[in-house]
N, C-alpha and C. Protein backbone atom coordinates (compact mmCIF):
# COMPACT_ATOMS: atom_id res chain seq x y z
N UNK A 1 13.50 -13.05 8.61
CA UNK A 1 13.20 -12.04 9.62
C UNK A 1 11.80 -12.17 10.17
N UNK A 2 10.89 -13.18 9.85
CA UNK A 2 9.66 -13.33 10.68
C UNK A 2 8.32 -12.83 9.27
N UNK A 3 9.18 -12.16 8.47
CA UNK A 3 8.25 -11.92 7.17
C UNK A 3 7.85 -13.04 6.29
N UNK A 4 6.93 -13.17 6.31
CA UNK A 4 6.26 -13.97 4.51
C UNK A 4 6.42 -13.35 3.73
N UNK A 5 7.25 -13.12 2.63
CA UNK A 5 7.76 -12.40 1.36
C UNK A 5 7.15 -13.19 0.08
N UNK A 6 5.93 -12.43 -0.52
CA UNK A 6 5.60 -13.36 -2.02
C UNK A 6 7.00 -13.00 -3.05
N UNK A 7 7.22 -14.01 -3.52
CA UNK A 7 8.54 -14.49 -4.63
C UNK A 7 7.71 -13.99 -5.95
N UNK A 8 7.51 -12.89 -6.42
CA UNK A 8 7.21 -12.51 -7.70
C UNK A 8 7.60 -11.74 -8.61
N UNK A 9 7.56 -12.11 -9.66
CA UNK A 9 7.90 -11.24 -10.80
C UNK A 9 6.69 -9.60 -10.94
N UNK A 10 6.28 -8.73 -11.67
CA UNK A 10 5.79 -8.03 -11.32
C UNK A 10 4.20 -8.54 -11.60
N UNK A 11 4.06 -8.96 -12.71
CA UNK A 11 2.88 -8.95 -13.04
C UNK A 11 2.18 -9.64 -11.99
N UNK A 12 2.18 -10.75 -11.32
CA UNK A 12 1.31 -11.27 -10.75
C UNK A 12 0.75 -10.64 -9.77
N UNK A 13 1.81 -9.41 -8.92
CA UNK A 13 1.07 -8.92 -7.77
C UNK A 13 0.34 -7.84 -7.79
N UNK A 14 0.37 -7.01 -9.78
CA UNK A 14 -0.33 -6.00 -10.31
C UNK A 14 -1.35 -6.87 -10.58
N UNK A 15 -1.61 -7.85 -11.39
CA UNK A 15 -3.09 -8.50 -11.51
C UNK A 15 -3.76 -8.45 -10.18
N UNK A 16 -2.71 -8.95 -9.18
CA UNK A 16 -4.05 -9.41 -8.26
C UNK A 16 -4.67 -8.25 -7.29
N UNK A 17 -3.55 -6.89 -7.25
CA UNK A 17 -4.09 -5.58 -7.18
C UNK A 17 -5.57 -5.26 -7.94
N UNK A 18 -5.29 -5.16 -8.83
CA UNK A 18 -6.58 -4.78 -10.30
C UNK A 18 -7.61 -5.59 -9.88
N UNK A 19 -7.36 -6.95 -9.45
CA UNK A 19 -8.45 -8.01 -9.47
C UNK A 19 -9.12 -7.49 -8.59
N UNK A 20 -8.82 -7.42 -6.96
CA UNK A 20 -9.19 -7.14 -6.60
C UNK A 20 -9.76 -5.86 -6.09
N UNK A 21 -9.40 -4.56 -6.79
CA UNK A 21 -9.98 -3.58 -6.65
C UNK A 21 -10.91 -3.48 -7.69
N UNK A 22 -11.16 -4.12 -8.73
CA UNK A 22 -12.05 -4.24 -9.39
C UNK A 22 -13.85 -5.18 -8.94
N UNK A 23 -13.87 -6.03 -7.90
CA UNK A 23 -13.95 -6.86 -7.22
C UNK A 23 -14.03 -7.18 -5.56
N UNK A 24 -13.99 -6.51 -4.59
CA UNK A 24 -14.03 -6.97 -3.63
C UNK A 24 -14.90 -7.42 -2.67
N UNK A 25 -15.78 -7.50 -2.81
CA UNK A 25 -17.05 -8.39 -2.14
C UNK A 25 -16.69 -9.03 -1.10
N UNK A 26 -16.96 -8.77 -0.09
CA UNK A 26 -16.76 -9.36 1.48
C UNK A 26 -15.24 -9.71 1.48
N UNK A 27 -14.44 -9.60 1.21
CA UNK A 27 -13.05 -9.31 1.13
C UNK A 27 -12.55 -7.89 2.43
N UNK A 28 -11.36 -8.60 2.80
CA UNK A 28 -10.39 -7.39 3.66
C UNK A 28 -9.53 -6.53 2.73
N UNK A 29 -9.43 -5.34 3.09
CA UNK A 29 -8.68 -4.61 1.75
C UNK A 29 -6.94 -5.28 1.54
N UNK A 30 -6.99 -5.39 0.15
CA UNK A 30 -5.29 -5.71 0.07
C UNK A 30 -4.14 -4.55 0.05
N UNK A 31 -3.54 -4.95 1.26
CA UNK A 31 -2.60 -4.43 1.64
C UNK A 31 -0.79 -4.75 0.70
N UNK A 32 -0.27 -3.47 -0.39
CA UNK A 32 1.08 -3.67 -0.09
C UNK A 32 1.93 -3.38 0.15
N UNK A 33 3.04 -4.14 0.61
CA UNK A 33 3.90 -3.80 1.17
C UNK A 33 5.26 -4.25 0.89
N UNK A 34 6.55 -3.28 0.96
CA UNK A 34 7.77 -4.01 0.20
C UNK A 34 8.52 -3.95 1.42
N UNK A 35 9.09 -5.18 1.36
CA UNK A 35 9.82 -6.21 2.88
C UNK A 35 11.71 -5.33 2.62
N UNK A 36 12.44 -4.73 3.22
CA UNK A 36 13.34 -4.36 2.79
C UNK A 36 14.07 -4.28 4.54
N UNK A 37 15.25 -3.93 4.13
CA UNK A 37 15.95 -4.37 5.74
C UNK A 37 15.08 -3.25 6.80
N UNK A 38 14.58 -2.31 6.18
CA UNK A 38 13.88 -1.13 7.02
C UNK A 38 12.89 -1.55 7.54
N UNK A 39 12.12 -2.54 6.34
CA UNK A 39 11.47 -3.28 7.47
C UNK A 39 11.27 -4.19 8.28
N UNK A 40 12.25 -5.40 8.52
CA UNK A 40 12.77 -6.06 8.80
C UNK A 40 12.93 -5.09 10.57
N UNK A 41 13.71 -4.56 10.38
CA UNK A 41 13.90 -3.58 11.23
C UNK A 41 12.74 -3.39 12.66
N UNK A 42 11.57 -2.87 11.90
CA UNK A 42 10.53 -2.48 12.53
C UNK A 42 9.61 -3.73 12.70
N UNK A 43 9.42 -4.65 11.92
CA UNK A 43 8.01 -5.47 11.45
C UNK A 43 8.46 -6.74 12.07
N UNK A 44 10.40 -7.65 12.01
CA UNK A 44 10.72 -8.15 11.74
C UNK A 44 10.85 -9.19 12.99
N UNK A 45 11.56 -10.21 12.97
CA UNK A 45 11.73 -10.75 14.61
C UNK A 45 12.72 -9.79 15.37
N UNK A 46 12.01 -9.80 16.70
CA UNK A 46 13.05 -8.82 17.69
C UNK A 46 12.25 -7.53 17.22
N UNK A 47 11.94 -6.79 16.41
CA UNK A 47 11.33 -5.52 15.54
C UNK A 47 10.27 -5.32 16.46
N UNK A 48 10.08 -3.81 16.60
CA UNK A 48 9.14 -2.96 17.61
C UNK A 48 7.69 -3.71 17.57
N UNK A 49 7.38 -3.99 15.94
CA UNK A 49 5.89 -4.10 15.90
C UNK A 49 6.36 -5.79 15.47
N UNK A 50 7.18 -6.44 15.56
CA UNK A 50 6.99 -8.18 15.84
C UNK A 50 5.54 -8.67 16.20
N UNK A 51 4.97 -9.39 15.45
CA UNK A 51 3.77 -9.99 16.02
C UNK A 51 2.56 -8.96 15.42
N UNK A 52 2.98 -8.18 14.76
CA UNK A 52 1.68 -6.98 13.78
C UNK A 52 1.77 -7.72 12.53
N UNK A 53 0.60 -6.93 12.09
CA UNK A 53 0.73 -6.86 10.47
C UNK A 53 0.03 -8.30 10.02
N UNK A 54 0.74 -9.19 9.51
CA UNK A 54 0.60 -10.34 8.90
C UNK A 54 0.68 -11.61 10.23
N UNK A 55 1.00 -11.21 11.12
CA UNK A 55 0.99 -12.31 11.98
C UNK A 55 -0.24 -12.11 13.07
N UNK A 56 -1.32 -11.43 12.87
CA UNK A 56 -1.87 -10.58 13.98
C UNK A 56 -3.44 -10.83 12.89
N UNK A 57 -3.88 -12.11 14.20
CA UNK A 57 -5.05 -12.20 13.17
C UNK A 57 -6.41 -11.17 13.05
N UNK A 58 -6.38 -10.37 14.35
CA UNK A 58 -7.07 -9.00 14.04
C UNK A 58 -7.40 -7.99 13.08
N UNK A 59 -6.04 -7.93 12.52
CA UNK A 59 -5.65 -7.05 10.97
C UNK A 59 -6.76 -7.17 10.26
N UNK A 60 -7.01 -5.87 9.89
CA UNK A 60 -8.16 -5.43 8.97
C UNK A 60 -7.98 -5.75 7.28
N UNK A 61 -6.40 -6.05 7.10
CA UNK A 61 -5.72 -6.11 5.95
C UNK A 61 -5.64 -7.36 5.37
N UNK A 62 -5.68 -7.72 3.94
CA UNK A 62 -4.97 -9.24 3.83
C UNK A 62 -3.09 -8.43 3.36
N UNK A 63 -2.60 -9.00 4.14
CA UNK A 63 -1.43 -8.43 3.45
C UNK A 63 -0.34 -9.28 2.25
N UNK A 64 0.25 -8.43 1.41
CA UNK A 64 0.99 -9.00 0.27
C UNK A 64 2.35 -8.29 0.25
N UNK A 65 3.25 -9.05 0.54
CA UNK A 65 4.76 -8.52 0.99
C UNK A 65 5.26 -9.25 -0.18
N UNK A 66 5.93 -7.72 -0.66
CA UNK A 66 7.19 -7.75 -1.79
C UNK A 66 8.07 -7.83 -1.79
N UNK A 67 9.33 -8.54 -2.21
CA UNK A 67 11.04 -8.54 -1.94
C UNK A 67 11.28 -6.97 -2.11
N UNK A 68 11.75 -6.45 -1.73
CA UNK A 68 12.50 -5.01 -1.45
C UNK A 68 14.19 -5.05 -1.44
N UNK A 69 15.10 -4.43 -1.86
CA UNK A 69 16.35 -4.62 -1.52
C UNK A 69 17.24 -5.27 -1.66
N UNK A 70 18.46 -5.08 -2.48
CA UNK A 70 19.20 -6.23 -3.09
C UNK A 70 19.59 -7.02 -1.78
N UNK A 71 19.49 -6.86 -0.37
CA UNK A 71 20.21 -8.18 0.61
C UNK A 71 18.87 -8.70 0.57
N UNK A 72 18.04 -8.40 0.72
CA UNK A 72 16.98 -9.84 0.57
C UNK A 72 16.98 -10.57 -1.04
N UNK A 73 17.26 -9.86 -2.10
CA UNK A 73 16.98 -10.41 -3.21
C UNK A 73 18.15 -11.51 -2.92
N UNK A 74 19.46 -11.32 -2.80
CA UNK A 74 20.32 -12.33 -2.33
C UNK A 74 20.56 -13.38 -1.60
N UNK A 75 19.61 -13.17 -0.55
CA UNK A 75 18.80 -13.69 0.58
C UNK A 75 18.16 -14.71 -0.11
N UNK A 76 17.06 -14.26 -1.10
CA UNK A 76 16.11 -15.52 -1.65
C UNK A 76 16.89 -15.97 -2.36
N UNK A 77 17.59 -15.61 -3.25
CA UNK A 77 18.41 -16.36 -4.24
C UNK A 77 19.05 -17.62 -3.43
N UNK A 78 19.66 -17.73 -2.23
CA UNK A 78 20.32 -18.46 -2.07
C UNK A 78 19.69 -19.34 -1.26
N UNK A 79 18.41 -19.15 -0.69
CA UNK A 79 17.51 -20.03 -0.05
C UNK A 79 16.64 -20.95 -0.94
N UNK A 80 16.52 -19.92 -2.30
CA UNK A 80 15.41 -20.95 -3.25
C UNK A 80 16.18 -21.26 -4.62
N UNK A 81 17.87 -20.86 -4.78
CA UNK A 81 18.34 -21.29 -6.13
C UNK A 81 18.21 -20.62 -7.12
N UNK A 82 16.84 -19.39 -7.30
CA UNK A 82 16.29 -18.83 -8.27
C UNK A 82 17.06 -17.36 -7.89
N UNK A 83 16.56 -16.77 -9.11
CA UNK A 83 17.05 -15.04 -8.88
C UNK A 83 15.52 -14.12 -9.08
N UNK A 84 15.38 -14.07 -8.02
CA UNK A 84 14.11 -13.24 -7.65
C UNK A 84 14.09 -11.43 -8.22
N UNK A 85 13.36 -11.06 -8.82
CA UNK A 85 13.38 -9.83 -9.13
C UNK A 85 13.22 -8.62 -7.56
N UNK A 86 13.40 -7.68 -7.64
CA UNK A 86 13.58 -6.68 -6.49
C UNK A 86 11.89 -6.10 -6.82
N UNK A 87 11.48 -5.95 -6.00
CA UNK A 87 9.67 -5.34 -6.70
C UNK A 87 9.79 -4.87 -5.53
N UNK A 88 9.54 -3.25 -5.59
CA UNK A 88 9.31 -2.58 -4.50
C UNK A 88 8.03 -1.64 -4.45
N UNK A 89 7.40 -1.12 -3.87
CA UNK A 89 5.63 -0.78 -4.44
C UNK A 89 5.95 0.55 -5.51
N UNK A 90 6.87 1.09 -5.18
CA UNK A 90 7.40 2.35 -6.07
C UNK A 90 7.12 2.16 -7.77
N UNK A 91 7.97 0.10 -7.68
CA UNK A 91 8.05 -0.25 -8.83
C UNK A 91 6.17 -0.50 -9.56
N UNK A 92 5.67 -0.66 -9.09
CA UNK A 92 4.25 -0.46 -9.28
C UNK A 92 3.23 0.52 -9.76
N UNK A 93 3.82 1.79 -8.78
CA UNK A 93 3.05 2.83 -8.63
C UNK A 93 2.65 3.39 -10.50
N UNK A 94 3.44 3.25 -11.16
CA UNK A 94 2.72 4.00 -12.44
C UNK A 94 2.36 2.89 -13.23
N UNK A 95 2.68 1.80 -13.64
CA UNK A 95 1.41 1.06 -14.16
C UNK A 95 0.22 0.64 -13.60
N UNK A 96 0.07 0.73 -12.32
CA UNK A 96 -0.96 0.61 -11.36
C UNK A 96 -1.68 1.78 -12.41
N UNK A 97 -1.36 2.65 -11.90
CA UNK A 97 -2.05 4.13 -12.10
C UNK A 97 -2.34 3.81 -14.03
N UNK A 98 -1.97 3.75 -14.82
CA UNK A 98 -2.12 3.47 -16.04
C UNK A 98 -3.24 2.16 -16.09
N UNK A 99 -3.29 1.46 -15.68
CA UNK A 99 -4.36 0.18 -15.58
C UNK A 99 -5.53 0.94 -15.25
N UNK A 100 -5.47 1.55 -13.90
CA UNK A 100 -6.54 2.14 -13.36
C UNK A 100 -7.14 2.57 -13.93
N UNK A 101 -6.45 3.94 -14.71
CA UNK A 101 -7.25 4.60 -15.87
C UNK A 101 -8.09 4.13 -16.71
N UNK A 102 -7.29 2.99 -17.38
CA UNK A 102 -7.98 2.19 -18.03
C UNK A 102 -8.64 1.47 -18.11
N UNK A 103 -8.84 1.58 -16.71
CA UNK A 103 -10.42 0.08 -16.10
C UNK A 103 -11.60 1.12 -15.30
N UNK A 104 -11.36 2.46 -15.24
CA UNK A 104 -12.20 3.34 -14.75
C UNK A 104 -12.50 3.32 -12.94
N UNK A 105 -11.10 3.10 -12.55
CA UNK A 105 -11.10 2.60 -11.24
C UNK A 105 -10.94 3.98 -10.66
N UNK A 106 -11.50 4.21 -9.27
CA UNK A 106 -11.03 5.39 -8.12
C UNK A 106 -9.92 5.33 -7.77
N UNK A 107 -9.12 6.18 -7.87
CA UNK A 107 -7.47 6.72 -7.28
C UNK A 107 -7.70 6.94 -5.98
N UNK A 108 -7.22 6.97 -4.84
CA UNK A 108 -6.81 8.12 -3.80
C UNK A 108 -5.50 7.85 -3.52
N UNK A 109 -5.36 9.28 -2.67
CA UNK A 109 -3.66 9.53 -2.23
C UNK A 109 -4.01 9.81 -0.56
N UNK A 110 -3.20 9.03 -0.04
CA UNK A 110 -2.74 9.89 1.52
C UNK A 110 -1.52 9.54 1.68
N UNK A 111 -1.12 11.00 2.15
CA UNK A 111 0.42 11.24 2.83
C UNK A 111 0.82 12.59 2.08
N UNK A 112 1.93 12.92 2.29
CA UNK A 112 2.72 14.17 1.75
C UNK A 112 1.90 15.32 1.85
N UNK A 113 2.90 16.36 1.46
CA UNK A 113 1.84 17.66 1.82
C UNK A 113 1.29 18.38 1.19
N UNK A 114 0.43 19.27 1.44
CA UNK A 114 -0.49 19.62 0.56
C UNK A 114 0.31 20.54 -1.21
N UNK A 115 1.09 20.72 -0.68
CA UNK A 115 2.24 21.34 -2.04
C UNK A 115 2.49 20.26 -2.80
N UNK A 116 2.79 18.88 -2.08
CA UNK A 116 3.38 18.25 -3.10
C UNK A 116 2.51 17.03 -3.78
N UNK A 117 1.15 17.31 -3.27
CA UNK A 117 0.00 16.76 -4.05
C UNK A 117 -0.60 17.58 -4.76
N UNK A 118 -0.50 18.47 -4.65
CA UNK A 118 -0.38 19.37 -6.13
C UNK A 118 0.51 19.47 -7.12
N UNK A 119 1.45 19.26 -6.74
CA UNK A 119 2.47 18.54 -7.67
C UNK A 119 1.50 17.29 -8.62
N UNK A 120 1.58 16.47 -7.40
CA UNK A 120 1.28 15.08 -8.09
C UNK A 120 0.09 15.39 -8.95
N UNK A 121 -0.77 15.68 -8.57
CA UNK A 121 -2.16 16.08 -9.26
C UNK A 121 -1.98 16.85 -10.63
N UNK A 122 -0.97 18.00 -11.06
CA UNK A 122 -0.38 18.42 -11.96
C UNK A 122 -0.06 16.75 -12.86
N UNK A 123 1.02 16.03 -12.58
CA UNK A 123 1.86 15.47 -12.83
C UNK A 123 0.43 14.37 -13.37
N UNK A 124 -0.11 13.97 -12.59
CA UNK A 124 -1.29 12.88 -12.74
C UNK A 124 -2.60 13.42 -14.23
N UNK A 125 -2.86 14.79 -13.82
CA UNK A 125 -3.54 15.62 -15.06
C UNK A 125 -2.47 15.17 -16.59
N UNK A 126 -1.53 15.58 -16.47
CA UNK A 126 -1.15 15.66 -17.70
C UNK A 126 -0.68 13.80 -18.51
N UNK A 127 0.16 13.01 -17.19
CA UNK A 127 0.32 11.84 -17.70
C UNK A 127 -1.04 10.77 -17.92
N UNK A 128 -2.19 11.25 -16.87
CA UNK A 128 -3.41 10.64 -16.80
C UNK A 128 -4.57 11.31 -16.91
N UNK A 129 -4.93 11.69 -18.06
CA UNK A 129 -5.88 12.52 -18.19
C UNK A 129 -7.31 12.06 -17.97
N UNK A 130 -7.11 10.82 -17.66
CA UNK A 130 -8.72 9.94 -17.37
C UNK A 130 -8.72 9.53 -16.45
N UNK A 131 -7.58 9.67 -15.51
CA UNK A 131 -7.62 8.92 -14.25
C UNK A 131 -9.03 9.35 -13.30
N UNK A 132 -9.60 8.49 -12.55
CA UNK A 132 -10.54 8.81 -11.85
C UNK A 132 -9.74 9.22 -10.54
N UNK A 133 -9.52 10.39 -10.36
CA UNK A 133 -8.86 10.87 -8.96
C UNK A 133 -9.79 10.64 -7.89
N UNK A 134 -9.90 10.14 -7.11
CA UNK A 134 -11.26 10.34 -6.26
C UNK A 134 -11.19 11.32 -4.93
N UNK A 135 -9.82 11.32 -4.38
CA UNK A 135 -9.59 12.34 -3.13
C UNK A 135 -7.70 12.27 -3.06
N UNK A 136 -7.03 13.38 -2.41
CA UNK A 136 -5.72 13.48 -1.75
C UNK A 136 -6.52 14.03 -0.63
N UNK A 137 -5.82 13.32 0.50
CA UNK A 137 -5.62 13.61 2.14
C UNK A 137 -4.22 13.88 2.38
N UNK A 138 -3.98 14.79 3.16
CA UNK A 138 -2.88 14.98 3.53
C UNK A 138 -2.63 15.40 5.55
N UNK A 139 -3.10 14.41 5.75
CA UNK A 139 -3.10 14.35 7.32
C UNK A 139 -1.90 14.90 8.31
N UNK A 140 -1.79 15.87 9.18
CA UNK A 140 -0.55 16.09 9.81
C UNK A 140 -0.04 14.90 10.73
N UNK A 141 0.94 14.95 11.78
CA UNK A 141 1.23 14.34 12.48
C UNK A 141 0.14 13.76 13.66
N UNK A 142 -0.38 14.87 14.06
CA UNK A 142 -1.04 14.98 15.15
C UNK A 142 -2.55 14.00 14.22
N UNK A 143 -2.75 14.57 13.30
CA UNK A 143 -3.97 14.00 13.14
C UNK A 143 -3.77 12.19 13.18
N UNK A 144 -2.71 12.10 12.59
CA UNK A 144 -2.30 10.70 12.19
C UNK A 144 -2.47 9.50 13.46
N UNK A 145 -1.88 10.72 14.82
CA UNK A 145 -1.67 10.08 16.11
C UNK A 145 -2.97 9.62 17.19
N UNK A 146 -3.94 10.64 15.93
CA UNK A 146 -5.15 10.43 16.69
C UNK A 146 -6.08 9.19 16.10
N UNK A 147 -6.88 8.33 16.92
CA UNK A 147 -7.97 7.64 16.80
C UNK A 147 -9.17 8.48 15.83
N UNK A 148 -9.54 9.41 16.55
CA UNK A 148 -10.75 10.07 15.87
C UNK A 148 -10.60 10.68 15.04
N UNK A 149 -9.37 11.35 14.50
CA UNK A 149 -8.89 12.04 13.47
C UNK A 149 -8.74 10.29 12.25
N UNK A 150 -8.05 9.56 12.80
CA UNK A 150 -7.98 8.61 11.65
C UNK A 150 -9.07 7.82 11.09
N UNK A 151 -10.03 7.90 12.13
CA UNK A 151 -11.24 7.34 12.01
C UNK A 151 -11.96 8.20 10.75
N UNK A 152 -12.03 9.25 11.31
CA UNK A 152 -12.70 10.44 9.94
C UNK A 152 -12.08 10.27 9.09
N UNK A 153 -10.89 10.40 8.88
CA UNK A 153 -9.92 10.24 7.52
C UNK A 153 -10.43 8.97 6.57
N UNK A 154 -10.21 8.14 7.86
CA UNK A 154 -11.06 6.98 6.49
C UNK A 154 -12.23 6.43 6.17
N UNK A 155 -13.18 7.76 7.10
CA UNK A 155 -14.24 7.70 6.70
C UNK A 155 -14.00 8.48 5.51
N UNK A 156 -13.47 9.65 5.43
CA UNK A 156 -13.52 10.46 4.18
C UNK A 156 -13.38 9.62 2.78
N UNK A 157 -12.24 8.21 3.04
CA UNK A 157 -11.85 7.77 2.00
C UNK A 157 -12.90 7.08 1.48
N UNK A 158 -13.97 6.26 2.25
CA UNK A 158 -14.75 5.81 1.99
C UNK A 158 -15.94 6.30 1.23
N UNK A 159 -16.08 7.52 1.92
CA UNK A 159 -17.18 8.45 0.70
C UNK A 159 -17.07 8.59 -0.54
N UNK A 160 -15.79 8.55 -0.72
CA UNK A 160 -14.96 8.95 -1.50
C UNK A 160 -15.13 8.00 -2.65
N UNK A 161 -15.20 6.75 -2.37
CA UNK A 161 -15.46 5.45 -3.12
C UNK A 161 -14.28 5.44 -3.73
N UNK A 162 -13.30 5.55 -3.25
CA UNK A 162 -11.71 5.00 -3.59
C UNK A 162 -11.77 3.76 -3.37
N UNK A 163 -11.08 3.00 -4.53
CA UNK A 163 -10.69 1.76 -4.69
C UNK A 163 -9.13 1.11 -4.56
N UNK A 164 -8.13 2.49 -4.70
CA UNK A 164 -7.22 1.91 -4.78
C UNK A 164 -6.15 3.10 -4.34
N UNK A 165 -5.99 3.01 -2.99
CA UNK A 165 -5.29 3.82 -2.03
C UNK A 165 -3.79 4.29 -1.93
N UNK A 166 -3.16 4.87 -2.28
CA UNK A 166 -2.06 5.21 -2.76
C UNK A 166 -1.67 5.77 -0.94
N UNK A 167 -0.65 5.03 -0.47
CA UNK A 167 -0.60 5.39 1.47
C UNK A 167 1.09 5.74 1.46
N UNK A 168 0.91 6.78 1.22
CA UNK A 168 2.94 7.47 1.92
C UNK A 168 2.50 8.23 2.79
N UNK A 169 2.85 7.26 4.14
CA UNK A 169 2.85 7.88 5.43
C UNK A 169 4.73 7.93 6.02
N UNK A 170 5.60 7.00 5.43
CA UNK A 170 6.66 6.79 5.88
C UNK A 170 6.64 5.39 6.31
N UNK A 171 7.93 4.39 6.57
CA UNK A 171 7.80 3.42 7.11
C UNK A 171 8.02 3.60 8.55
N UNK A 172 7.77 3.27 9.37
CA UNK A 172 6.16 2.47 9.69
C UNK A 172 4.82 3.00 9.73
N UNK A 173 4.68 4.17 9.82
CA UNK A 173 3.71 4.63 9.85
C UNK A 173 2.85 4.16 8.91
N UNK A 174 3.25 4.04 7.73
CA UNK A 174 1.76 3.77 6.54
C UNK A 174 1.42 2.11 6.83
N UNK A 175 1.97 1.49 7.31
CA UNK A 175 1.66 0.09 7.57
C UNK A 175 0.96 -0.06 8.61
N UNK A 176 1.55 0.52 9.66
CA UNK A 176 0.59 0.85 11.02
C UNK A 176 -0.40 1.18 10.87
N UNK A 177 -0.68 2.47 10.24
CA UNK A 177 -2.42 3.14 10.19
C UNK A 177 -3.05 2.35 9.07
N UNK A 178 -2.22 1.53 7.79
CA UNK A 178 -3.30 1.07 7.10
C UNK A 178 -3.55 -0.24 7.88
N UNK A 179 -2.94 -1.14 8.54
CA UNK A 179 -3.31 -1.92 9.36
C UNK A 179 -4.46 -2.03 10.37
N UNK A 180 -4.46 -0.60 10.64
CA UNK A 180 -5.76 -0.03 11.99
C UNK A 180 -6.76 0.42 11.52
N UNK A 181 -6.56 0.87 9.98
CA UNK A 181 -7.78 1.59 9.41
C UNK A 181 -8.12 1.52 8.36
N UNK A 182 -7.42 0.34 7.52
CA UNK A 182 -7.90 0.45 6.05
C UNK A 182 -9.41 -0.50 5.73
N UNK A 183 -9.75 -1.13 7.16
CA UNK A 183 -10.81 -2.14 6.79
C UNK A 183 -11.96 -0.79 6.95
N UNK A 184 -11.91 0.49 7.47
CA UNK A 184 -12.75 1.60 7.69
C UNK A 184 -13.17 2.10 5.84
N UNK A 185 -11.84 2.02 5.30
CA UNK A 185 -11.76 2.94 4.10
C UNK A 185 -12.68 2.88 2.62
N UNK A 186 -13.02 1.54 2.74
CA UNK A 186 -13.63 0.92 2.05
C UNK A 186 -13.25 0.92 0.84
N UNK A 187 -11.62 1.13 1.04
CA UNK A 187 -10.83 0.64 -0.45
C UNK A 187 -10.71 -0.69 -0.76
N UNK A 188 -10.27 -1.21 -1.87
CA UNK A 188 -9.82 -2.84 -1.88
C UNK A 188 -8.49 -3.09 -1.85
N UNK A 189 -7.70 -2.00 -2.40
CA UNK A 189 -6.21 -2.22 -2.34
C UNK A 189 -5.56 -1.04 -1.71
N UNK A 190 -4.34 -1.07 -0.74
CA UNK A 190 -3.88 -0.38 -0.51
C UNK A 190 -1.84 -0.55 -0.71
């Protein structure tokens, strides 16, 4: 579909998360992202944003695309012989967060609403009691749509000294704005 999909098992694309949020020195923030027919859809050849993202040497991002979805896992299987595991960022999200803790790294969250990052923040207190939270944003629509609103936002993140950006905006949206604004944020991973 016009995607570069890294072929990995999990660990390698959690190391190189950690690595580099531990680490980023003149580096573009790492961007991830899980390749699934949805995005294919949007990102893909023929796809609205064709020619963004990873093909668009402007991008503020280095990006790292994950197999998503058993028709692509089937997909690679039969292009490379092998049986590729399904790694979708979901599959990530809590040993990420468990590493973090444990390496004394900055958390942040953007997306969802302000109820249900209190949730998470509950949920994060009790499973991560050391986590370094550093900020939740929870941006509306309108703010999202704006330049100067997103601009502040990731200025906020940046004050913030977040290292490792936790982005549910929806697909496409979180790819789009971290594409336009994560080199602002002064995270290393998103």
């Amino acid at each position: 579909g016009g995607t570069p999909v890294a072929l990995r098992a999990p660990e390698p694309p959690r190391e190189r998360i950690l690595a580099r949020a531990a680490d980023c020195r003149g580096l573009r923030p790492l961007g991830v992202a899980s390749v699934n027919l949805d995005h294919l859809h949007h990102f893909g050849t023929g796809g609205r944003w064709a020619g963004t993202l990873h093909a668009d040497p402007s991008s503020t991002v280095d990006w790292l695309y994950l197999l998503d979805g058993a028709p692509l896992v089937s997909q690679s299987q039969r292009l490379t012989g092998h049986r590729w595991p399904r790694l979708a960022g979901s599959d990530l999200a809590s040993p990420l967060l468990a590493q973090a803790e444990k390496l004394g790294l900055r958390v942040g969250f953007l997306g969802g609403s302000v109820a249900n990052q209190r949730l998470l923040a509950q949920k994060i207190a009790t499973e991560h009691p050391g986590l370094q939270l550093a900020g939740m944003w929870s941006p509306d629509r309108e703010e999202l749509a704006s330049t100067t609103a997103s601009e502040r936002i990731a200025m906020e993140i940046s004050m913030a000294g977040v290292q490792i950006l936790y982005v549910g905006l929806g697909k496409p949206g979180q790819e789009l704005w971290s594409d336009q604004y994560a080199g602002l944020t002064g995270t290393a991973a998103l």
